[in-house]
Protein backbone atom coordinates (compact mmCIF):
# COMPACT_ATOMS: atom_id res chain seq x y z
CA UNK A 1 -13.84 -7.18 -43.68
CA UNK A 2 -16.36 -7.24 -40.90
CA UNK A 3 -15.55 -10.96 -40.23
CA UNK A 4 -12.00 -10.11 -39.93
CA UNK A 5 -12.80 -7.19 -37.34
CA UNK A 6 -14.84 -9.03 -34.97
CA UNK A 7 -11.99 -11.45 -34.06
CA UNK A 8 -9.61 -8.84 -33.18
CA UNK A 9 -12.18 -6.50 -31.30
CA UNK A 10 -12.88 -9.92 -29.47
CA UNK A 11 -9.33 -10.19 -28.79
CA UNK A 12 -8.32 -7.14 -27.62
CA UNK A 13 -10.70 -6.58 -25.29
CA UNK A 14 -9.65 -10.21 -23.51
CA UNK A 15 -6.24 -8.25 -22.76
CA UNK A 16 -7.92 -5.79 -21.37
CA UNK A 17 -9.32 -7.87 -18.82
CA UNK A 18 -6.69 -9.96 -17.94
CA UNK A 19 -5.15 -7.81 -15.32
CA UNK A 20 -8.77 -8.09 -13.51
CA UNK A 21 -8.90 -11.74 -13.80
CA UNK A 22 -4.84 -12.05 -12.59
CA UNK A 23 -5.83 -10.04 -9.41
CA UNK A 24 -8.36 -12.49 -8.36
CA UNK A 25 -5.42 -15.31 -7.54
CA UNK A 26 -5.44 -15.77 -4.05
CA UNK A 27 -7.21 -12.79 -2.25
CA UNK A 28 -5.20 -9.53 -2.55
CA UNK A 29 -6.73 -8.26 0.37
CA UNK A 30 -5.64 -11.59 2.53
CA UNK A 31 -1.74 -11.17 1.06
CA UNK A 32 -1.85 -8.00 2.35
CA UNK A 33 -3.10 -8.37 5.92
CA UNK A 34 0.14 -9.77 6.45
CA UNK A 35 2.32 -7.07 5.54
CA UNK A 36 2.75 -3.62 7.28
CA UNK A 37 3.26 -0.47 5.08
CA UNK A 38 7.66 -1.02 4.04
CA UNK A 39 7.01 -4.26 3.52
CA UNK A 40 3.62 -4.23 1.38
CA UNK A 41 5.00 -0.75 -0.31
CA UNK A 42 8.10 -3.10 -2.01
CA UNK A 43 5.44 -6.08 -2.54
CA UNK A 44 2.95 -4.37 -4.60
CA UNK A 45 5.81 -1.54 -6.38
CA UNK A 46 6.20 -3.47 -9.46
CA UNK A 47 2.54 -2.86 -10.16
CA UNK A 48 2.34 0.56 -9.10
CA UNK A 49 4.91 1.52 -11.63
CA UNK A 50 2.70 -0.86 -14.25
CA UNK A 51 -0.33 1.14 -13.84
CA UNK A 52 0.94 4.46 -14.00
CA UNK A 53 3.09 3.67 -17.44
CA UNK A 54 -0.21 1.99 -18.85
CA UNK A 55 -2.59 4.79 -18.10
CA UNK A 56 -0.17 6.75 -19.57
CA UNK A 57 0.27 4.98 -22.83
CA UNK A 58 -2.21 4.87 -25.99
CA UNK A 59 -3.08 8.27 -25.88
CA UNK A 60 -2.13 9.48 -29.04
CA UNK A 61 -1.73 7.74 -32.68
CA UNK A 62 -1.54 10.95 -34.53
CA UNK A 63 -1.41 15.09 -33.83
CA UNK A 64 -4.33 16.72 -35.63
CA UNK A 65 -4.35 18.85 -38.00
CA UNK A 66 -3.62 23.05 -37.88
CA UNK A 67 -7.33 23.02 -39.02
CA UNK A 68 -9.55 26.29 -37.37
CA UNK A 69 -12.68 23.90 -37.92
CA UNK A 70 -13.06 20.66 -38.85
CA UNK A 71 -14.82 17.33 -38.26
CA UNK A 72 -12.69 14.58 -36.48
CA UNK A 73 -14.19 11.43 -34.88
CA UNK A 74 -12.13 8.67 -33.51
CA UNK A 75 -13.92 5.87 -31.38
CA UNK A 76 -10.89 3.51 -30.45
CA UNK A 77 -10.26 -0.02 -28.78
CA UNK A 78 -6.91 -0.27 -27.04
CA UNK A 79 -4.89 -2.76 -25.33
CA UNK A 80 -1.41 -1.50 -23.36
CA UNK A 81 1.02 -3.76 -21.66
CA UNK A 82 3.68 -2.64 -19.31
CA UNK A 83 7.10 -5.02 -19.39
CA UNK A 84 9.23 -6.16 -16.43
CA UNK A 85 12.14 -6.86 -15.72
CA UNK A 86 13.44 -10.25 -13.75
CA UNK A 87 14.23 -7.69 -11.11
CA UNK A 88 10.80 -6.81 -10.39
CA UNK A 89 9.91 -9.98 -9.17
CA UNK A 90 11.80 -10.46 -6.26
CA UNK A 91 12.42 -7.82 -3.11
CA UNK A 92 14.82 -7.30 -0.03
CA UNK A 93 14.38 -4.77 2.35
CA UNK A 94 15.10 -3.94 6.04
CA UNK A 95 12.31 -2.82 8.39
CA UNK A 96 9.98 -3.95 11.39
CA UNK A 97 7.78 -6.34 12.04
CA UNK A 98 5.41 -7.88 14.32
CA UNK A 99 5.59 -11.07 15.44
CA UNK A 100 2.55 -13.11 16.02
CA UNK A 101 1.70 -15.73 18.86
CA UNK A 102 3.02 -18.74 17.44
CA UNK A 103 6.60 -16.69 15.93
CA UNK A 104 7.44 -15.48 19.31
CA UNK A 105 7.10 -19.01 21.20
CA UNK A 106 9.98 -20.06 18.92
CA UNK A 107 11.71 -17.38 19.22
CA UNK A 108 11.47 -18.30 23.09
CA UNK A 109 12.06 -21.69 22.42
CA UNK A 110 15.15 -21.58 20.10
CA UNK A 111 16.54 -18.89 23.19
CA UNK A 112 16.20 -21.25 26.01
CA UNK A 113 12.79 -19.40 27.19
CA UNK A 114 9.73 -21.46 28.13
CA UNK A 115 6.86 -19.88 26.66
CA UNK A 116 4.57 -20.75 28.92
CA UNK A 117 6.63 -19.47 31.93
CA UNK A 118 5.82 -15.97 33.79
CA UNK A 119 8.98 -15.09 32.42
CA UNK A 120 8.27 -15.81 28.98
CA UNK A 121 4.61 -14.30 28.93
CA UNK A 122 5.89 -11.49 30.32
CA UNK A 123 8.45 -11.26 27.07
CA UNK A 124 5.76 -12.25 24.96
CA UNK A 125 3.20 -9.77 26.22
CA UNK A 126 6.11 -7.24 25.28
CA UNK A 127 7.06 -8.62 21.98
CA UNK A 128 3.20 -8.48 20.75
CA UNK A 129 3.16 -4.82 21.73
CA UNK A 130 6.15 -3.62 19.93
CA UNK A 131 7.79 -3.98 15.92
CA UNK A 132 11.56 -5.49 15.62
CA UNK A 133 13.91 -4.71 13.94
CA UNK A 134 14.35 -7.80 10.81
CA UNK A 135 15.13 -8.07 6.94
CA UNK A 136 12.63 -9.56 4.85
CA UNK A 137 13.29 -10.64 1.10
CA UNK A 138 10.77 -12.48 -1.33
CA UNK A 139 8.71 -12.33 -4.68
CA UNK A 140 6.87 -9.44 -5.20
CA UNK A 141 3.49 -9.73 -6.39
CA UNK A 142 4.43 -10.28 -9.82
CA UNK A 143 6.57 -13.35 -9.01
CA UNK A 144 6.43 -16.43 -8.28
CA UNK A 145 3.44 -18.70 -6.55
CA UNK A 146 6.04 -21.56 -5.35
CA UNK A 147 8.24 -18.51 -3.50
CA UNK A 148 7.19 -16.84 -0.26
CA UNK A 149 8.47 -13.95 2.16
CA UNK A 150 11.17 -14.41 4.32
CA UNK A 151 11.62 -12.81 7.44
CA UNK A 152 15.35 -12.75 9.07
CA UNK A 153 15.12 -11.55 12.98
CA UNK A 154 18.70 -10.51 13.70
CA UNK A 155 18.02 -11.33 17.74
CA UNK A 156 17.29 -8.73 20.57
CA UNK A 157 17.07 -7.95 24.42
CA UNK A 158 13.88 -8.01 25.94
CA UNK A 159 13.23 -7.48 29.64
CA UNK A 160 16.92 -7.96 30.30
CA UNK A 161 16.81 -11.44 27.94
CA UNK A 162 18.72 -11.76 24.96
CA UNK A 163 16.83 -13.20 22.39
CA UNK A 164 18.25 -15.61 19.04
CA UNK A 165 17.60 -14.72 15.86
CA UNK A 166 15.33 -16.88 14.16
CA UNK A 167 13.94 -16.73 10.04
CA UNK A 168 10.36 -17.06 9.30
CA UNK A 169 8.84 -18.28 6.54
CA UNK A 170 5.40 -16.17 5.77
CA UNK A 171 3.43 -18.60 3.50
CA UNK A 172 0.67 -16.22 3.28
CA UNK A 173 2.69 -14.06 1.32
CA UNK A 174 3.19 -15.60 -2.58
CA UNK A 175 3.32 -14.06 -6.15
CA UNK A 176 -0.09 -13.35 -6.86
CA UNK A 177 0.29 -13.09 -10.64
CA UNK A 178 3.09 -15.90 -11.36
CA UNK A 179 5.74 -14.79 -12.56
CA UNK A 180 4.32 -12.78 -15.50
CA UNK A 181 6.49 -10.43 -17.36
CA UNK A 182 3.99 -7.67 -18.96
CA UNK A 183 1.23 -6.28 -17.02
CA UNK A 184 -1.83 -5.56 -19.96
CA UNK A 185 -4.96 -3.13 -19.37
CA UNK A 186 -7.13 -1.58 -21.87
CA UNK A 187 -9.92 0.79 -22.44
CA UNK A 188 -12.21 2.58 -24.79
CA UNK A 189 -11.59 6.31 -26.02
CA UNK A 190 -13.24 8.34 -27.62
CA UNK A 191 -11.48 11.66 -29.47
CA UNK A 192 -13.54 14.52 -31.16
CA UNK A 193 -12.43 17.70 -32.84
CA UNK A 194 -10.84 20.00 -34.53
CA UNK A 195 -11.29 23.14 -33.43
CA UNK A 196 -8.67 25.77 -34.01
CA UNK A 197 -5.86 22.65 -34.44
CA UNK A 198 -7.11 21.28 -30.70
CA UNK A 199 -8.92 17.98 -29.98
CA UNK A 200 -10.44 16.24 -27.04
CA UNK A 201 -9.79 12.59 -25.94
CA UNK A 202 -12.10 10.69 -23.56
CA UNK A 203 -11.18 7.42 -21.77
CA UNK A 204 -12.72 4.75 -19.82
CA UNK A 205 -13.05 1.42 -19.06
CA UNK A 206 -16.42 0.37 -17.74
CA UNK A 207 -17.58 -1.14 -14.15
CA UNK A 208 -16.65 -4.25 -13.94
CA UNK A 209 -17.29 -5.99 -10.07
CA UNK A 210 -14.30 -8.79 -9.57
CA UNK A 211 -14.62 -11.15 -6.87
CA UNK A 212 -12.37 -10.64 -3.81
CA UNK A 213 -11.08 -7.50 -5.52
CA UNK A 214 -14.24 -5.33 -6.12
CA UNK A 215 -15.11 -3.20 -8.41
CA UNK A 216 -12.13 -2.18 -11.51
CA UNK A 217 -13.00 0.84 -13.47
CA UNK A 218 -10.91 4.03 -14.86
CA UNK A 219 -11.93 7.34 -16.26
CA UNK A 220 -9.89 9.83 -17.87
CA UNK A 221 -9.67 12.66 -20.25
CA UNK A 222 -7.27 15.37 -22.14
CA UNK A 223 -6.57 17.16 -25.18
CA UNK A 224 -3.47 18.17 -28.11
CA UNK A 225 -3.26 21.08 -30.06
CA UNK A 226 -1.35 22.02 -33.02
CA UNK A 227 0.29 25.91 -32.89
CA UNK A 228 0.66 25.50 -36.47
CA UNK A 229 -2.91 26.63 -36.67
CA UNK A 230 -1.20 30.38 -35.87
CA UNK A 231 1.18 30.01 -38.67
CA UNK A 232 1.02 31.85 -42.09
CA UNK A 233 2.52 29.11 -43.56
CA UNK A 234 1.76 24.94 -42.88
CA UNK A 235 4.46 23.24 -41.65
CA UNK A 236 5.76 19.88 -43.18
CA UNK A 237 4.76 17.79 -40.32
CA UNK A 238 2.24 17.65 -37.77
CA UNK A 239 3.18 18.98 -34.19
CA UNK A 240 1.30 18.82 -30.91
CA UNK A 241 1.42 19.79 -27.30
CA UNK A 242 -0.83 17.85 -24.95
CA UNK A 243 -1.60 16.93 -22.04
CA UNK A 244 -3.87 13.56 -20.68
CA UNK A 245 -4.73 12.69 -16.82
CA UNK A 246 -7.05 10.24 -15.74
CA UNK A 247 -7.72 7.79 -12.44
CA UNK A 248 -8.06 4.23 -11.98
CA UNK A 249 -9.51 2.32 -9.13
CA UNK A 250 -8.88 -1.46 -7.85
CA UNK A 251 -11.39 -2.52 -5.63
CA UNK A 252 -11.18 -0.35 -2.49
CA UNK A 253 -7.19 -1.49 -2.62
CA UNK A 254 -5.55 1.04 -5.51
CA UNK A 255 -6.64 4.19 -6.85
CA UNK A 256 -4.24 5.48 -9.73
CA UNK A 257 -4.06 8.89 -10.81
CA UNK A 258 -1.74 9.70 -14.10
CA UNK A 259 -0.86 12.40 -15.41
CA UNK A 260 1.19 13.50 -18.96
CA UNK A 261 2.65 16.73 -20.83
CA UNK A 262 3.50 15.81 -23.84
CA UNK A 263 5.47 17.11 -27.29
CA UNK A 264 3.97 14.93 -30.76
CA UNK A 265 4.38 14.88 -34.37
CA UNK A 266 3.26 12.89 -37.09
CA UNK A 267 3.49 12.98 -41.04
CA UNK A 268 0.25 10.93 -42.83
CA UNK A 269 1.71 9.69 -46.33
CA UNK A 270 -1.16 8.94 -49.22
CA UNK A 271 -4.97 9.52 -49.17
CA UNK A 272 -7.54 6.79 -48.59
CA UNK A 273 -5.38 3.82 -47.68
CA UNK A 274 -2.89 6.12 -45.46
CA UNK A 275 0.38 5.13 -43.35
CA UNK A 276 1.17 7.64 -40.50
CA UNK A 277 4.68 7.30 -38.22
CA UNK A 278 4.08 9.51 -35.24
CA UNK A 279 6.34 10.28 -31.97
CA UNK A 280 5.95 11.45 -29.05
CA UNK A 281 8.40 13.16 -26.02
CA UNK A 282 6.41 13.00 -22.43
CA UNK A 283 7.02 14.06 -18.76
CA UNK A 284 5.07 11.55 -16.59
CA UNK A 285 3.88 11.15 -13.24
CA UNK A 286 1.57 8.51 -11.77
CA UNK A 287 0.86 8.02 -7.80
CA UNK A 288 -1.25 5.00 -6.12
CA UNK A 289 -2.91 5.15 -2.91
CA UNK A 290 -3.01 1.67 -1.21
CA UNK A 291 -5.69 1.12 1.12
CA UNK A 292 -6.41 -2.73 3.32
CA UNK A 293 -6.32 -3.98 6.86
CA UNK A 294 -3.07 -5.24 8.17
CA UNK A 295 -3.86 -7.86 10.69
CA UNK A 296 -1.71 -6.81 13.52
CA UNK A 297 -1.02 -9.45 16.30
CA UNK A 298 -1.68 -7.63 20.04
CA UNK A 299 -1.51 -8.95 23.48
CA UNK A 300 -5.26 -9.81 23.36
CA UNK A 301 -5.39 -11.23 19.94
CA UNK A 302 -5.30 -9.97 16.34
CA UNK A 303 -6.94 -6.69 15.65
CA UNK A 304 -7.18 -4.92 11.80
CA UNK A 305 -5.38 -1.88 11.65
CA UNK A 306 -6.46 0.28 8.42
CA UNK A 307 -3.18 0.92 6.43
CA UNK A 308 -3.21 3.83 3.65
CA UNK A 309 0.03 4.83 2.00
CA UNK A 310 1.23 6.38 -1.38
CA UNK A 311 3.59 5.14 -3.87
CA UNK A 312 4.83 6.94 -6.88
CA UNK A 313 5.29 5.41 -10.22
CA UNK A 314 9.16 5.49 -11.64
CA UNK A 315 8.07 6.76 -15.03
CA UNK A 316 9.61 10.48 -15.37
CA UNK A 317 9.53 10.50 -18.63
CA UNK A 318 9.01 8.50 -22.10
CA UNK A 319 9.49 8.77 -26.01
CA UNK A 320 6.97 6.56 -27.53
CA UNK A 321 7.58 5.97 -31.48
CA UNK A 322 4.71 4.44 -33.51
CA UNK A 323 2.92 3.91 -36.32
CA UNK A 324 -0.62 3.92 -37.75
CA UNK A 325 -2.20 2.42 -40.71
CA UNK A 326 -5.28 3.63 -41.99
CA UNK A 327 -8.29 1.94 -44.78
CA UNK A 328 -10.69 4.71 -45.11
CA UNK A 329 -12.39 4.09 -42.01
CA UNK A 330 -11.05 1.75 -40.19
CA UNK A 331 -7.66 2.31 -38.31
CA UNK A 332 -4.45 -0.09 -36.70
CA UNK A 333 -2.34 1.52 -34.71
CA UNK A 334 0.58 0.16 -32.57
CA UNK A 335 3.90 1.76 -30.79
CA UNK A 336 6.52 1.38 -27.98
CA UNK A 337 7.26 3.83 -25.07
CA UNK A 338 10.85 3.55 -24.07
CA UNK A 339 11.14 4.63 -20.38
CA UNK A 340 12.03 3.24 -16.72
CA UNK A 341 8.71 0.85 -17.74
CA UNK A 342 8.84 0.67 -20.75
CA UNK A 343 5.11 0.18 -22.35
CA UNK A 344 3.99 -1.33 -25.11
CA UNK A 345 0.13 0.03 -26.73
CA UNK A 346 -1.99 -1.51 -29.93
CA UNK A 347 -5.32 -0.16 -31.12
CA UNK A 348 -8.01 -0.86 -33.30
CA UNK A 349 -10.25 2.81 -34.39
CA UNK A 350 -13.00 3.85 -36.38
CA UNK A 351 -11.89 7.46 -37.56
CA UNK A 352 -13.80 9.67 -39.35
């Protein structure tokens, strides 16, 4: 048995650091010097909506008991993976921009404008002072490494000069993470109880320092309880209400925060060798902070300009069916949240 273990402990834990190692593709923090806030915000949503789906998935693989005192250990390896869709990996949007050194001379060149003429520096100086107006489309950073943004300038006036539009190809700004179609994490948790049909659950995934990303960690923590503890009489399930939050940081780029309510039940057939379908009914939320340096292009040359936005995950709410399958001590769980992302968890526990 303990041959057979080792493998999959081994294997498990290489999902859960293949997000980190995905992120490290091109610099993150480079990608997103290019892009101001509406035009990063639809580059990195897919993501954003990942995260908050997978921090809130895996949290459960059973209700306990409606035991006033018990002893219930559970130290658990899990990997989640959030799916996309096609959709996800592409964006168009409408918003501003500004245009660097080298963008505006053609602009001034395809509108009959020497660059180099007081006229033209005079337009220029303006143009490097001020956003416009333009439509942008591309992968997001889930697509594709061959595609890049696209920026459409529709044309303007300027000092009494009507400008022609002009499209820009940004090839600073890729897919990061090629085209992938599930977006995995994982963690370790720990659960401990019962006490008066309530138990405890403990998450985390440890410091781990990534290079040109920084430092990847999460923590979180929450509990279920069963009201059939009140009852005269057991009831011929297991029920639960719960609720989980926790907060996961990317470097000095994302920090996570998730949080779930949740309704479960589960029924554990046999003793010993035990099988265990469980379900769960959740109201979700999950919000990302987004923190770089946009390079923004000024008369006198490039300057950073710290950005900091938030994004909310789509996630609203979930109903996760799963099993469990249990050999006296040793635990496989796996299940399937069905929601805007819809998430997909597997765990291997020692439960005692």
């Amino acid at each position: 048995m303990k041959k057979k273990v080792v493998p999959f402990v081994v294997l498990l834990l290489f999902g859960l650091l293949s997000i980190q190692y995905k992120l490290t593709a091109q610099t993150l923090t480079e990608t997103l010097g290019n892009l101001a806030e509406n035009s990063a915000s639809a580059y990195v949503q897919p993501v954003i909506s990942g995260f908050g789906s997978n921090l809130n998935s895996g949290w459960f693989n059973r209700a306990p008991s409606a035991s006033i005192l018990g002893f219930d250990l559970e130290v658990k390896v899990m990997a989640m993976g959030s799916f996309f869709a096609d959709d996800n990996k592409s964006f168009a949007t409408s918003g501003t921009f500004r245009f660097n050194s080298a963008q505006i001379d053609q602009i001034l060149t395809n509108s009959g404008i020497n660059p180099s003429s007081s006229n033209g520096s005079a337009i220029k100086n303006e143009m490097l002072s001020n956003d416009f107006k333009v439509n942008m489309s591309g992968p997001t950073i889930i697509g594709s490494d061959q595609e890049n943004l696209v920026v459409e300038f529709e044309g303007a006036t300027v000092q009494g000069n009507t400008l022609a539009a002009a499209t820009f190809n940004i090839g600073e700004v890729k897919g990061l993470m090629n085209d992938i179609s599930i977006l995995p994490m994982g963690g370790i948790q720990l659960g401990i109880g019962t006490v008066y049909g309530t138990t405890a659950a403990f998450r985390w995934f440890p410091d781990m320092d990534i290079e040109d990303v920084g430092k990847v960690s999460f923590f979180g923590f929450g509990f279920m309880h069963n009201p059939g503890v009140w009852l005269p009489n057991p009831l011929p399930l297991d029920v639960a209400v719960g609720f989980f939050t926790q907060t996961l940081t990317v470097g000095d780029i994302f920090e996570s925060k998730a949080t779930q309510f949740g309704l479960f039940a589960s029924k554990t057939f046999g003793a010993g060798v035990t099988y265990t379908p469980y379900l769960g009914l959740t109201q979700e939320s999950s919000t990302t902070t987004v923190t770089y340096d946009y390079d923004l292009p000024t008369p006198t040359g490039t300057v950073k300009q710290k950005m900091n936005f938030e994004l909310e995950g789509e996630n609203a709410f979930g109903i996760t069916i799963g099993a469990a399958f249990k050999l006296f001590v040793l635990n496989i769980s796996a299940d399937y949240k069905i929601a805007n992302t819809n998430t997909a968890s597997a765990a291997l526990s020692f439960a005692f």
